[in-house]
C-alpha atoms as a PDB file:
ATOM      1  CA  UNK A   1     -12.382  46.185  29.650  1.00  0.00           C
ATOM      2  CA  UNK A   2     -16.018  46.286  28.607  1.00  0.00           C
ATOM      3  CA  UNK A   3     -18.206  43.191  30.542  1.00  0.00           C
ATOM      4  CA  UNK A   4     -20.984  41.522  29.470  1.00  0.00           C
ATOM      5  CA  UNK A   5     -21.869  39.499  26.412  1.00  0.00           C
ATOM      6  CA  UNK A   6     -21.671  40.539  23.141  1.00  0.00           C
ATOM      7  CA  UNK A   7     -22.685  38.478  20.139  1.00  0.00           C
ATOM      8  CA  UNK A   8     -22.906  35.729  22.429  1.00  0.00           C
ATOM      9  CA  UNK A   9     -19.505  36.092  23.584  1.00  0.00           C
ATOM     10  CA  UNK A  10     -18.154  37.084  26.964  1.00  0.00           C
ATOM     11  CA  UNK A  11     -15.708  39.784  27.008  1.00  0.00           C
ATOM     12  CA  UNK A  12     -12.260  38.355  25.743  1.00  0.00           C
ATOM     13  CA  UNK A  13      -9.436  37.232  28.104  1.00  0.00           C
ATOM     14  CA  UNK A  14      -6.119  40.048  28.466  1.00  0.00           C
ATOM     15  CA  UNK A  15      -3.667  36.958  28.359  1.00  0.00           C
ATOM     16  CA  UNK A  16      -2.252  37.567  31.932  1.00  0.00           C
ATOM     17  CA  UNK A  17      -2.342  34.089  34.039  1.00  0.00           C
ATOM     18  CA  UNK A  18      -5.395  35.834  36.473  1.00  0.00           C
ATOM     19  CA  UNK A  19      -8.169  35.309  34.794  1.00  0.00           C
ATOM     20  CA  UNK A  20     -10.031  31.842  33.409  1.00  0.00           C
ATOM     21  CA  UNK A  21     -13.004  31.568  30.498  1.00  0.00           C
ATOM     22  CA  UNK A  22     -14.813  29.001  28.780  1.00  0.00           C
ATOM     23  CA  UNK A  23     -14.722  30.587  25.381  1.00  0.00           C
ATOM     24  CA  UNK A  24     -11.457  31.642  25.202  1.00  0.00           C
ATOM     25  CA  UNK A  25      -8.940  30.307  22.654  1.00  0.00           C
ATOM     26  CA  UNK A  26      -6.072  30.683  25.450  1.00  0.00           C
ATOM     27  CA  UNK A  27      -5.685  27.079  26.364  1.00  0.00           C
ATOM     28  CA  UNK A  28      -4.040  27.328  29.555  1.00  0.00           C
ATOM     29  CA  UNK A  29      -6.812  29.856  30.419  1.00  0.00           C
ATOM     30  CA  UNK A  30      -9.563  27.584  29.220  1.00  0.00           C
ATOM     31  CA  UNK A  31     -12.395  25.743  31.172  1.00  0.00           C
ATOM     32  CA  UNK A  32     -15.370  23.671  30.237  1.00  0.00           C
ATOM     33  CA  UNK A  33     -18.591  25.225  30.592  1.00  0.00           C
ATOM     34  CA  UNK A  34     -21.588  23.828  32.733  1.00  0.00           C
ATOM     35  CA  UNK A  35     -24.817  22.121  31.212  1.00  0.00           C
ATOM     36  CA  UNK A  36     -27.847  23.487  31.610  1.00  0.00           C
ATOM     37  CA  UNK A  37     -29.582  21.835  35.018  1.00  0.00           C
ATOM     38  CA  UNK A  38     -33.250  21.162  33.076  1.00  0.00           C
ATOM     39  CA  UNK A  39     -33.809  24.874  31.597  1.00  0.00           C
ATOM     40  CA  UNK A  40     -32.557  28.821  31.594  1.00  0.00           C
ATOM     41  CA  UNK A  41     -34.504  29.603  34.483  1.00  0.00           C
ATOM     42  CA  UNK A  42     -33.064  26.635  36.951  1.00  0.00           C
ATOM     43  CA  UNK A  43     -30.006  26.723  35.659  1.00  0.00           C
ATOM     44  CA  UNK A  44     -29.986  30.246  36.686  1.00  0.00           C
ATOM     45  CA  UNK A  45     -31.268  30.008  40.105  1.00  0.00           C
ATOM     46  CA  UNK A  46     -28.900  26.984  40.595  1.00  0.00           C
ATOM     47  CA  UNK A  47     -26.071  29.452  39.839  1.00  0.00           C
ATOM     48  CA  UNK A  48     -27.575  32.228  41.901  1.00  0.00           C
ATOM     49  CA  UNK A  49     -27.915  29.788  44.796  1.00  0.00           C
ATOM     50  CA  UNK A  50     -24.045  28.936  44.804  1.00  0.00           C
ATOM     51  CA  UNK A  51     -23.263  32.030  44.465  1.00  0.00           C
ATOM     52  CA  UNK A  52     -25.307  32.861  47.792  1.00  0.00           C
ATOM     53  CA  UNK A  53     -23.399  30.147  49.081  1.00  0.00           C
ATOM     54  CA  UNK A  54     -20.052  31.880  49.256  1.00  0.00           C
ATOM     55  CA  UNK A  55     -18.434  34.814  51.150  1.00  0.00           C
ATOM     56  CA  UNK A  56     -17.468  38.178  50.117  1.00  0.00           C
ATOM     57  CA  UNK A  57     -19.761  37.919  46.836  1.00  0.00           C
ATOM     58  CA  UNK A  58     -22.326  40.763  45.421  1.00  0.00           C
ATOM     59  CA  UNK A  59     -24.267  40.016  42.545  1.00  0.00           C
ATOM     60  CA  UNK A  60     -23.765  43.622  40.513  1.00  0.00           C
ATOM     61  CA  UNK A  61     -25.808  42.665  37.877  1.00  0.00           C
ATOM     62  CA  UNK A  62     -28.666  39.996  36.833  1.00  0.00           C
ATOM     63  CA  UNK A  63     -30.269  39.792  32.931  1.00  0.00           C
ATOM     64  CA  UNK A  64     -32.535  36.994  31.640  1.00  0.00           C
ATOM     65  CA  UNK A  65     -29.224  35.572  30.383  1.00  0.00           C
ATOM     66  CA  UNK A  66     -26.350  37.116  31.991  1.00  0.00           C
ATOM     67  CA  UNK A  67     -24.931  37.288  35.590  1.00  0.00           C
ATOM     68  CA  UNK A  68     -22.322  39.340  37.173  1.00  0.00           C
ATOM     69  CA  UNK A  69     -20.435  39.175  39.923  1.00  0.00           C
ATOM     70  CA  UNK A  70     -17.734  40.692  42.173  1.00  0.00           C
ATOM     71  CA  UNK A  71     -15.380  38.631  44.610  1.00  0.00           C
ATOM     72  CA  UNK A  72     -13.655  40.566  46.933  1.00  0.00           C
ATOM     73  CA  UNK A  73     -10.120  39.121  48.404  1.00  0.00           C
ATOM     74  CA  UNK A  74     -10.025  38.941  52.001  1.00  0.00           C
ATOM     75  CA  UNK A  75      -7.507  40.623  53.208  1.00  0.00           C
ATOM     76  CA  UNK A  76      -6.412  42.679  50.425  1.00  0.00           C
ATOM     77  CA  UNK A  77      -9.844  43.304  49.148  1.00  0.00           C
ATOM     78  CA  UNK A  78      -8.848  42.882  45.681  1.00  0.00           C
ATOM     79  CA  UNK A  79     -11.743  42.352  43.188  1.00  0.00           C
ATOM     80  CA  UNK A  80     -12.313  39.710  40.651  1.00  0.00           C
ATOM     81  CA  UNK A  81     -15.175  40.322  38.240  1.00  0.00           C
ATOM     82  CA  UNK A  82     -16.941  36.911  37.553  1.00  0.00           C
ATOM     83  CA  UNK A  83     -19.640  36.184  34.779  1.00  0.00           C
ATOM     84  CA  UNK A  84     -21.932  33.989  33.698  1.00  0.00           C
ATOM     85  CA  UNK A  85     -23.588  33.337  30.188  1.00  0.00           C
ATOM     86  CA  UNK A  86     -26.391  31.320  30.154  1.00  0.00           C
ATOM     87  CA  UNK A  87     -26.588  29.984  25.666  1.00  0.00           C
ATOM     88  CA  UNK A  88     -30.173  28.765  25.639  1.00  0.00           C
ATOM     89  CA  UNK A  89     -29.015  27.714  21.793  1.00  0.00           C
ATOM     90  CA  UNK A  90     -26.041  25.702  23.174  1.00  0.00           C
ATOM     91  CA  UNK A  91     -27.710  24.978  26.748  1.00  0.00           C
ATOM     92  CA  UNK A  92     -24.686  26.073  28.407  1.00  0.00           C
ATOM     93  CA  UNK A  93     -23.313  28.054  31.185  1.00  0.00           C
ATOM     94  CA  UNK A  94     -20.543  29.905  29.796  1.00  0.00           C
ATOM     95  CA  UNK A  95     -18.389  32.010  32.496  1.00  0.00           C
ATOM     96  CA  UNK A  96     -15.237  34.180  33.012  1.00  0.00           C
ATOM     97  CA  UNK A  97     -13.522  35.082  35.812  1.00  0.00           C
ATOM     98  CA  UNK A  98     -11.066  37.775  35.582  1.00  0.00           C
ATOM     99  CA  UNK A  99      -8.678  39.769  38.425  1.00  0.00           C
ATOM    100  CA  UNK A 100      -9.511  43.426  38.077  1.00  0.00           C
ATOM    101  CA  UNK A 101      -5.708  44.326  38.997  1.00  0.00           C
ATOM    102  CA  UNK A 102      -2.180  42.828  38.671  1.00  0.00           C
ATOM    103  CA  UNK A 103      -0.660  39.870  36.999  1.00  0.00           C
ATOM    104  CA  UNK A 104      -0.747  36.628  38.283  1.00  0.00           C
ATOM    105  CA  UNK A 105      -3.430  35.641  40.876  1.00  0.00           C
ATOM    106  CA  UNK A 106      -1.898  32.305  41.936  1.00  0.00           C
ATOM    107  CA  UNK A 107      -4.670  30.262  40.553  1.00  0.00           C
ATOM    108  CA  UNK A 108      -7.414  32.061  42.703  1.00  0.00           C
ATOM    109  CA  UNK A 109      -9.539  32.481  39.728  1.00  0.00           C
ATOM    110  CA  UNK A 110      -9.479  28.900  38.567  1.00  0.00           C
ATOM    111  CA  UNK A 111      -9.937  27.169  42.089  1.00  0.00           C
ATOM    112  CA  UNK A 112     -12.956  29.793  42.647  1.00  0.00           C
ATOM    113  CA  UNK A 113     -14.531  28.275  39.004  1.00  0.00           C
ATOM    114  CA  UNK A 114     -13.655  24.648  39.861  1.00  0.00           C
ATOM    115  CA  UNK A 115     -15.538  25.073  43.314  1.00  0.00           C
ATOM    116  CA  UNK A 116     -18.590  26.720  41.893  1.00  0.00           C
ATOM    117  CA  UNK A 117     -18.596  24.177  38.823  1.00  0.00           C
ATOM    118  CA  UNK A 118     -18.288  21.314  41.664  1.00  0.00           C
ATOM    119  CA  UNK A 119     -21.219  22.726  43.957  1.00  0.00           C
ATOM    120  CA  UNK A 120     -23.770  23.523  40.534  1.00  0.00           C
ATOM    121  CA  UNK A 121     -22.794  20.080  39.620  1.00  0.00           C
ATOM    122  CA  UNK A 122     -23.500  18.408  42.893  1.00  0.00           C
ATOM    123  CA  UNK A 123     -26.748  20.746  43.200  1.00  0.00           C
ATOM    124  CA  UNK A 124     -28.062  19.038  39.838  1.00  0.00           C
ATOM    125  CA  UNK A 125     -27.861  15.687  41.800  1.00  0.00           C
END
């Protein structure tokens, strides 16, 4: 699967239960995306900043508009690739976050968006 946004549209979602998106049509799938926090560029390094934040994380890739990222499991080492999508049109943050491997992923990919959601939320305090 291709990454990155196209058409401003993240790549879609395979349908297996590991993965999470705000613009997916998938409803069990489906988050809500962030606002901006005040324009592109801090809502951007607020993202960047949580992302710092956390453990076995490496940024892979960083556009004007676009963020990637790879979460490695800790034991396992299993990757989930996680994106961002920052819609200056919309103001924003559109993500996905997507297990590279397997089927189910126990909710791993959801909790990991709710607790970077909670902490860009809480930084915009």
């Amino acid at each position: 699967m291709a990454l990155g946004v196209s058409n401003g549209r993240l790549s879609p979602l395979t349908g297996k239960p590991n993965a999470v998106s705000t613009q997916t049509d998938k409803e069990a799938l489906k988050m809500t995306p962030l606002p901006f926090n005040g324009n592109l560029a801090e809502s951007k390094f607020q993202i960047m900043r949580v992302l710092q934040s956390l453990d076995r994380v490496t940024v892979v890739k960083e556009d004007p508009t676009y963020i990637h990222a790879v979460f490695s499991s800790k034991v396992l080492r299993f990757k989930d690739d996680v994106e961002f999508y920052f819609d200056e049109a919309s103001q924003k943050v559109h993500f996905r976050s997507a297990s590279r491997v397997g089927y189910s992923d126990w909710g791993v990919n959801r909790k990991r968006m709710e607790d970077i959601s909670a902490r860009y939320k809480e930084a915009s305090r």
